[in-house]
Protein backbone atom coordinates (compact mmCIF):
# COMPACT_ATOMS: atom_id res chain seq x y z
CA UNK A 1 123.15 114.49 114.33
CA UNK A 2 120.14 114.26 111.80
CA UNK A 3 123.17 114.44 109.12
CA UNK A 4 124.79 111.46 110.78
CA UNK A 5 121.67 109.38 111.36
CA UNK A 6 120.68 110.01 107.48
CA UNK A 7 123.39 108.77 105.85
CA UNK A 8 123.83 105.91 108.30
CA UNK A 9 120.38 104.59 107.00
CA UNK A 10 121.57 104.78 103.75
CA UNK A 11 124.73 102.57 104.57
CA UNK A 12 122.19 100.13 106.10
CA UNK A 13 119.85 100.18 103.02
CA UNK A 14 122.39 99.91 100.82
CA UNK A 15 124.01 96.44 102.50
CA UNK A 16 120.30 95.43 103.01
CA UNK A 17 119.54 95.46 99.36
CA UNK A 18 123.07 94.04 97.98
CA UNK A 19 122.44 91.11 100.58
CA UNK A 20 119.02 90.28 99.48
CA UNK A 21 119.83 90.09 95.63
CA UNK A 22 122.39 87.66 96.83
CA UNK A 23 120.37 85.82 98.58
CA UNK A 24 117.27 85.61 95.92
CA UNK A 25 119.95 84.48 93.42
CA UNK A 26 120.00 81.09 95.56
CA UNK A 27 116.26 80.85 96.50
CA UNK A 28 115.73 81.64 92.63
CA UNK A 29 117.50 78.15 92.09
CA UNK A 30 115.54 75.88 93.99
CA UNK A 31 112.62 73.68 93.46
CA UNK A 32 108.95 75.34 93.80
CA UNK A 33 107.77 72.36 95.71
CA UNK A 34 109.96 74.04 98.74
CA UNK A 35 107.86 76.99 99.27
CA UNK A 36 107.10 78.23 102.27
CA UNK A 37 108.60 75.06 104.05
CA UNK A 38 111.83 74.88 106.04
CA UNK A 39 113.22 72.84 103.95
CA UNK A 40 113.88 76.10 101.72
CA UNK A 41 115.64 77.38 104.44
CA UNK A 42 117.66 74.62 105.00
CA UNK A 43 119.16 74.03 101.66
CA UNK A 44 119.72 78.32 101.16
CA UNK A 45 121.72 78.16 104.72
CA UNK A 46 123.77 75.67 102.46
CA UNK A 47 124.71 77.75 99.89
CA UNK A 48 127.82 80.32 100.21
CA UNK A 49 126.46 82.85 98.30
CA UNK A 50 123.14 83.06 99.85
CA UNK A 51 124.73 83.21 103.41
CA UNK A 52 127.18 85.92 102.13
CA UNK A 53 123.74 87.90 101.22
CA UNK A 54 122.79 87.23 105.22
CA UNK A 55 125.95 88.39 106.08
CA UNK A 56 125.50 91.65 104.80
CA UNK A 57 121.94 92.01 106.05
CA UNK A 58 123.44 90.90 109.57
CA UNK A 59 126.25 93.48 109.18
CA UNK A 60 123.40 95.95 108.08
CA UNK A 61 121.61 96.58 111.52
CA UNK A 62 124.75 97.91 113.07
CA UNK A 63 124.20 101.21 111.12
CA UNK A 64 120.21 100.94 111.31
CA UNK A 65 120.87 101.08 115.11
CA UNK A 66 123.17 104.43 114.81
CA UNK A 67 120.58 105.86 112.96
CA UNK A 68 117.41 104.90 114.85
CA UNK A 69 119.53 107.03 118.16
CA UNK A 70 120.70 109.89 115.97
CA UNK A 71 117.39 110.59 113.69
CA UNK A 72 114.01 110.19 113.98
CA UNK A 73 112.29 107.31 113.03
CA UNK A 74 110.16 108.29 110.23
CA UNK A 75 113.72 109.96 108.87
CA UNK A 76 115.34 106.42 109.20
CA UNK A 77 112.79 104.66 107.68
CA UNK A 78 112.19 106.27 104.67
CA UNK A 79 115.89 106.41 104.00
CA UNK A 80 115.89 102.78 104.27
CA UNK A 81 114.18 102.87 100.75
CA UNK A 82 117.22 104.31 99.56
CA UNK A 83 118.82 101.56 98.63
CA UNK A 84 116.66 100.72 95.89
CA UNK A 85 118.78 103.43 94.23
CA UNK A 86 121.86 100.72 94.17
CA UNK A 87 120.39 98.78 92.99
CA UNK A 88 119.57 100.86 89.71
CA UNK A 89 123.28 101.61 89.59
CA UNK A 90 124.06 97.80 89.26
CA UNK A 91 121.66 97.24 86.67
CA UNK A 92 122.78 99.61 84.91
CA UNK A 93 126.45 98.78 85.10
CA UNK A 94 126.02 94.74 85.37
CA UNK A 95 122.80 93.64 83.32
CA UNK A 96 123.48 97.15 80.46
CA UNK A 97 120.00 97.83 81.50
CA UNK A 98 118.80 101.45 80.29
CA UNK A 99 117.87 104.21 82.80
CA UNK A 100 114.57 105.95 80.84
CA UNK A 101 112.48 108.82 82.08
CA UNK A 102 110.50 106.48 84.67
CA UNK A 103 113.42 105.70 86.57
CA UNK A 104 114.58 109.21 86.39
CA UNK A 105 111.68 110.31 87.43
CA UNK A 106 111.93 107.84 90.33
CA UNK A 107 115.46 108.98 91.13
CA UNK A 108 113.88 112.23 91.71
CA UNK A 109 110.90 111.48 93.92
CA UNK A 110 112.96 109.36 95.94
CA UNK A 111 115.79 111.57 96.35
CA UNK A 112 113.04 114.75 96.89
CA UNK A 113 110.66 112.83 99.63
CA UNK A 114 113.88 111.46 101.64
CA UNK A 115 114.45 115.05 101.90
CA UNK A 116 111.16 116.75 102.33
CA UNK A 117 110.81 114.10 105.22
CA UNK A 118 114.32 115.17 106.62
CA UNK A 119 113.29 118.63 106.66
CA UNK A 120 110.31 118.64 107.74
CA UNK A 121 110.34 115.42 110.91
CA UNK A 122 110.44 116.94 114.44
CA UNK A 123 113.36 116.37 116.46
CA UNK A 124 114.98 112.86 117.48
CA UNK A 125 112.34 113.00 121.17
CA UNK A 126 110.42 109.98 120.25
CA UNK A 127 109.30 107.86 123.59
CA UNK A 128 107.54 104.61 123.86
CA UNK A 129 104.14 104.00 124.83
CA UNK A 130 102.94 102.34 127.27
CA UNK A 131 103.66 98.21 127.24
CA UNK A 132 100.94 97.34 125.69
CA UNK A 133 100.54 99.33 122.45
CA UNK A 134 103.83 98.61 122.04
CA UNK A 135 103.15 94.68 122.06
CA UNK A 136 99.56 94.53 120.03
CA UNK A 137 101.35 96.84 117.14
CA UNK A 138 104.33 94.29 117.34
CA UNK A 139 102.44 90.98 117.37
CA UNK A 140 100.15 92.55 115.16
CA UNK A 141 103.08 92.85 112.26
CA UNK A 142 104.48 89.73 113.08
CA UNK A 143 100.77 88.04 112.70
CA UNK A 144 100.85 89.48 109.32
CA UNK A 145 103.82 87.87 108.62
CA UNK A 146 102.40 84.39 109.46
CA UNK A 147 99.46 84.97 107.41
CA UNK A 148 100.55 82.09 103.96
CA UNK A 149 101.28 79.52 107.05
CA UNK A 150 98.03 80.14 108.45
CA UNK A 151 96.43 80.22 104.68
CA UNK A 152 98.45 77.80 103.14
CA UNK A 153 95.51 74.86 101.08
CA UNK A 154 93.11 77.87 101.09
CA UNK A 155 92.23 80.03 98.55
CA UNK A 156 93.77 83.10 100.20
CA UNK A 157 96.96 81.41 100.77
CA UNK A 158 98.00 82.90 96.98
CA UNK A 159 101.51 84.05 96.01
CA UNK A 160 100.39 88.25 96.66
CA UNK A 161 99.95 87.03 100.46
CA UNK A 162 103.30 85.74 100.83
CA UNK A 163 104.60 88.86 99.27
CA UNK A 164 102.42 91.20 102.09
CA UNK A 165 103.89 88.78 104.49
CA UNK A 166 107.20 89.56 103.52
CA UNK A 167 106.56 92.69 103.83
CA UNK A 168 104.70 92.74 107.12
CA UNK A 169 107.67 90.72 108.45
CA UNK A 170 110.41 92.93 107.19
CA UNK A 171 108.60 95.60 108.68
CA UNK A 172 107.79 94.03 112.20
CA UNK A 173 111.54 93.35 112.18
CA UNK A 174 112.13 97.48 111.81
CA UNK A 175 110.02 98.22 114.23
CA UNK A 176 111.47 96.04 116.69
CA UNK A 177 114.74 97.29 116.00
CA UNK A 178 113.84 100.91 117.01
CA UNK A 179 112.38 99.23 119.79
CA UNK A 180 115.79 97.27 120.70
CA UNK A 181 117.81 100.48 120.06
CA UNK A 182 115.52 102.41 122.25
CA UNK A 183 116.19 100.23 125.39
CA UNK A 184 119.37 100.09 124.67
CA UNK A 185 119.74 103.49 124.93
CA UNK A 186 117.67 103.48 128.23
CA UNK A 187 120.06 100.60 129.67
CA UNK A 188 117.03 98.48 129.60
CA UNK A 189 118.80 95.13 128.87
CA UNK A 190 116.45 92.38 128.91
CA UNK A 191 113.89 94.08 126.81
CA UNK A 192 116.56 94.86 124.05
CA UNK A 193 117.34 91.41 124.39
CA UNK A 194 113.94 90.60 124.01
CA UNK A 195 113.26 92.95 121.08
CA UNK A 196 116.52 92.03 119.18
CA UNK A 197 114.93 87.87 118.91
CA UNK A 198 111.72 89.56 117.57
CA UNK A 199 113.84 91.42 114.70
CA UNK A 200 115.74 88.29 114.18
CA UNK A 201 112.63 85.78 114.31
CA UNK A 202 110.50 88.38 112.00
CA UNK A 203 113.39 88.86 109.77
CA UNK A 204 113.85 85.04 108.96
CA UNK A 205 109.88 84.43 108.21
CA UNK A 206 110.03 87.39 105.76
CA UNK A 207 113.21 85.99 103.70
CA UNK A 208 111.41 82.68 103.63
CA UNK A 209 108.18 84.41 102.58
CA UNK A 210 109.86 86.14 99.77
CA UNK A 211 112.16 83.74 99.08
CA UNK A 212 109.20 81.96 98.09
CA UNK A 213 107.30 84.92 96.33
CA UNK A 214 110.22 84.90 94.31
CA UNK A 215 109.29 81.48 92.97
CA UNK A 216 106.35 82.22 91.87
CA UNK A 217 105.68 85.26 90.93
CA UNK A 218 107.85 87.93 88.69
CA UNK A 219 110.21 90.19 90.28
CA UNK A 220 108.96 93.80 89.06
CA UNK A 221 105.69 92.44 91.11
CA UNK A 222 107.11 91.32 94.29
CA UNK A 223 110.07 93.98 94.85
CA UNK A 224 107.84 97.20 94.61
CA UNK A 225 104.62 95.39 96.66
CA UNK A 226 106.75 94.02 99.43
CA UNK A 227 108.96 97.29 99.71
CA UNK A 228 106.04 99.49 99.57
CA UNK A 229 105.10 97.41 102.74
CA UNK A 230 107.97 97.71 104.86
CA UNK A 231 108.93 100.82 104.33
CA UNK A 232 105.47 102.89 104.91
CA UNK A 233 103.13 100.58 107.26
CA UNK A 234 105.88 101.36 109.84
CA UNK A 235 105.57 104.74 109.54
CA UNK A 236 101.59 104.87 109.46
CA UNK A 237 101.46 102.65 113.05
CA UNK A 238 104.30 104.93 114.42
CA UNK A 239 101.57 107.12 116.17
CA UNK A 240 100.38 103.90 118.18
CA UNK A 241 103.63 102.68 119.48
CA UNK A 242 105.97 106.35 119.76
CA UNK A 243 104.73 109.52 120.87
CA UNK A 244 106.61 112.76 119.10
CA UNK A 245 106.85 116.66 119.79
CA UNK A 246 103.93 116.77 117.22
CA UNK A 247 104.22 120.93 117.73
CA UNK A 248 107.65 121.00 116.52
CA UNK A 249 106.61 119.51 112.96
CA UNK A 250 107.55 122.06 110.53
CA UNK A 251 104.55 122.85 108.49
CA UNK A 252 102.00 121.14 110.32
CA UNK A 253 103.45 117.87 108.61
CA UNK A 254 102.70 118.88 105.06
CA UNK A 255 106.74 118.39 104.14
CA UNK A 256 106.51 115.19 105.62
CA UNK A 257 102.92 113.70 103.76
CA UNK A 258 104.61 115.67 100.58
CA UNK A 259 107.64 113.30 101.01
CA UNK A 260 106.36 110.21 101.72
CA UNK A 261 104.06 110.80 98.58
CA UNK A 262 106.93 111.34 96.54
CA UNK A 263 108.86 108.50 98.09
CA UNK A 264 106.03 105.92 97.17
CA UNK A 265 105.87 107.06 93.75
CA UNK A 266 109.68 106.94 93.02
CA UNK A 267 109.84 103.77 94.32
CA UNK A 268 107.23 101.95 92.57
CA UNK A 269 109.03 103.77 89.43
CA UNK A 270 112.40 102.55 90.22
CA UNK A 271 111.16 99.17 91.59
CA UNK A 272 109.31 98.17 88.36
CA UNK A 273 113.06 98.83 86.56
CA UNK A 274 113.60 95.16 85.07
CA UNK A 275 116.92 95.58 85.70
CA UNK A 276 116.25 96.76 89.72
CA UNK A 277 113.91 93.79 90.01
CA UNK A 278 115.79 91.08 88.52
CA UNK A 279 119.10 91.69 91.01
CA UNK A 280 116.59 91.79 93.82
CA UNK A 281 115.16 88.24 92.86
CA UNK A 282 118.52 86.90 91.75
CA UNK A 283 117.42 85.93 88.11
CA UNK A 284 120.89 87.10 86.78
CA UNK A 285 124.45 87.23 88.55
C-alpha cells in the first residue's frame, strides 16, 4: 500500500504544480497596486485560465487524500515535492530551456531523498494527538499565513513575508488535509468537515499571498523559498500533532534525515531552473 500511496502523491503534485503555473500566468498580468487585496482575487476568479489552474489544484486533493490513508505522512509529503520535476520537463520541452548539471544534480537528490524517506518511514500507524496540539500547530500555520495582512504599512510587511506566508499557508492547508482524511477514515464527520474549510480557507490566502509574491519579486526567488516551506515545516511539526511507531524507524531515522537532506537540496537546484520558475510564476505560456 506504501507503493499505492507514493505514486498517488505524485499524481497530486503533479496537478498541483501544472495548476499553479496556470494560475500565476493570470496573477502575472495584473496591476501591482492589487496586492494582497481581494480585489486580486476577484479579477483572477474572472479569468478562464486561472480558474482552469484551480481546477486542477481542486481535482488534486482527491489523490492527496488516497495517499495520506495508504502512506505515511512524511512519505506523502515529501513526494508532494515531486512535481517540481514536471515542471523541468515542460521547460524543457515548451520554453527550449537547457537541463545542465545543477538540475541533474537536482533530479537526483530529489528522486534519491523521496526514496530514502520511503524506505526508511515507519509504517502507515500515525494517530492524532490530543485536541489541542492538534489546534495550536494548526492555527499556528494558518497565523503564519496571515502574517503580510497583519504587516502590511510596516517595515516587515516586505515581499519575502508574503512568500513565507505562502508557504505557511500551503502548508497549514496539508496539514489539515491529513487531518480531514484522518477523520474521515475514523467516520468522524463533522471534524472532517471542519478540517476540509481550514484546507480550503488556508489554501486561498496562500494563492493570494503568492499570487502577489509573484508581482514583485522574481520567480527563481519565490518558487524554491515558498516550496521549501510547505513541503518541510510540515514534516518538522509532525511530532506535535501525530504520534508514530518511532521503534519501527529503520535506522534510527538516519534514511529518513538522509532524504529529506537530499530532497531540500534537489529542490532548491531544480527550483532555481529559469525555466522551472518562470512556468510556476506564469511569465511565459
Amino acid at each position: 500500500m506504501l507503493a499505492l500511496g507514493l505514486i498517488a502523491a505524485l499524481v497530486a503534485s503533479a496537478l498541483f504544480n501544472v495548476g499553479m503555473a496556470l494560475q500565476a500566468l493570470e496573477a502575472r498580468k495584473a496591476p501591482r497596486s492589487l496586492a494582497l487585496t481581494g480585489s486580486l482575487l476577484l479579477r483572477l476568479l474572472r479569468r478562464p485560465l486561472w480558474l482552469l489552474g484551480s481546477a486542477l489544484g481542486v481535482l488534486g486533493i482527491a489523490p492527496q487524500v488516497l495517499a495520506l490513508n495508504e502512506a505515511p505522512f512524511v512519505v506523502v509529503q515529501t513526494a508532494l515535492a515531486g512535481g517540481l520535476l514536471i515542471l523541468l520537463w515542460l521547460g524543457v520541452r515548451t520554453l527550449g530551456e537547457r537541463v545542465g548539471r545543477p538540475e541533474i544534480a537536482g533530479v537526483a537528490a530529489m528522486i534519491g531523498g523521496i526514496g530514502f524517506v520511503a524506505w526508511g518511514a515507519p509504517p502507515h500507524v500515525e494517530t492524532h494527538r490530543d485536541g489541542l496540539a492538534v489546534i495550536l500547530v494548526a492555527a499556528g500555520l494558518c497565523a503564519g499565513a496571515l502574517l503580510p495582512w497583519a504587516l502590511r504599512g510596516t517595515r516587515l510587511g516586505t515581499p519575502l513575508t508574503m512568500i513565507l506566508a505562502s508557504g505557511f499557508g500551503f502548508a497549514a492547508s496539508n496539514v489539515a488535509t491529513k487531518l480531514a482524511s484522518d477523520d474521515v477514515g475514523l467516520h468522524h464527520v463533522v471534524n472532517a468537515i471542519a478540517w476540509s474549510a481550514v484546507t480550503v480557507v488556508a489554501g486561498l490566502v496562500a494563492v493570494l499571498a503568492q499570487m502577489s509574491a509573484f508581482q514583485l519579486r522574481r520567480a527563481t526567488v519565490v518558487i524554491p523559498v515558498s516550496f521549501g516551506v510547505q513541503t518541510f515545516l510540515p514534516i518538522v511539526l509532525e511530532p506535535l500533532f501525530l504520534r508514530e511507531r518511532l521503534g519501527s524507524i529503520a535506522l534510527h531515522g538516519l534514511p529518513i534525515a538522509l532524504g529529506l537532506g537530499l530532497l531540500l537540496a534537489g529542490t532548491v537546484l531544480v527550483a532555481r531552473n529559469e525555466g522551472v520558475a518562470e512556468l510556476a510564476a506564469g511569465a511565459q505560456s
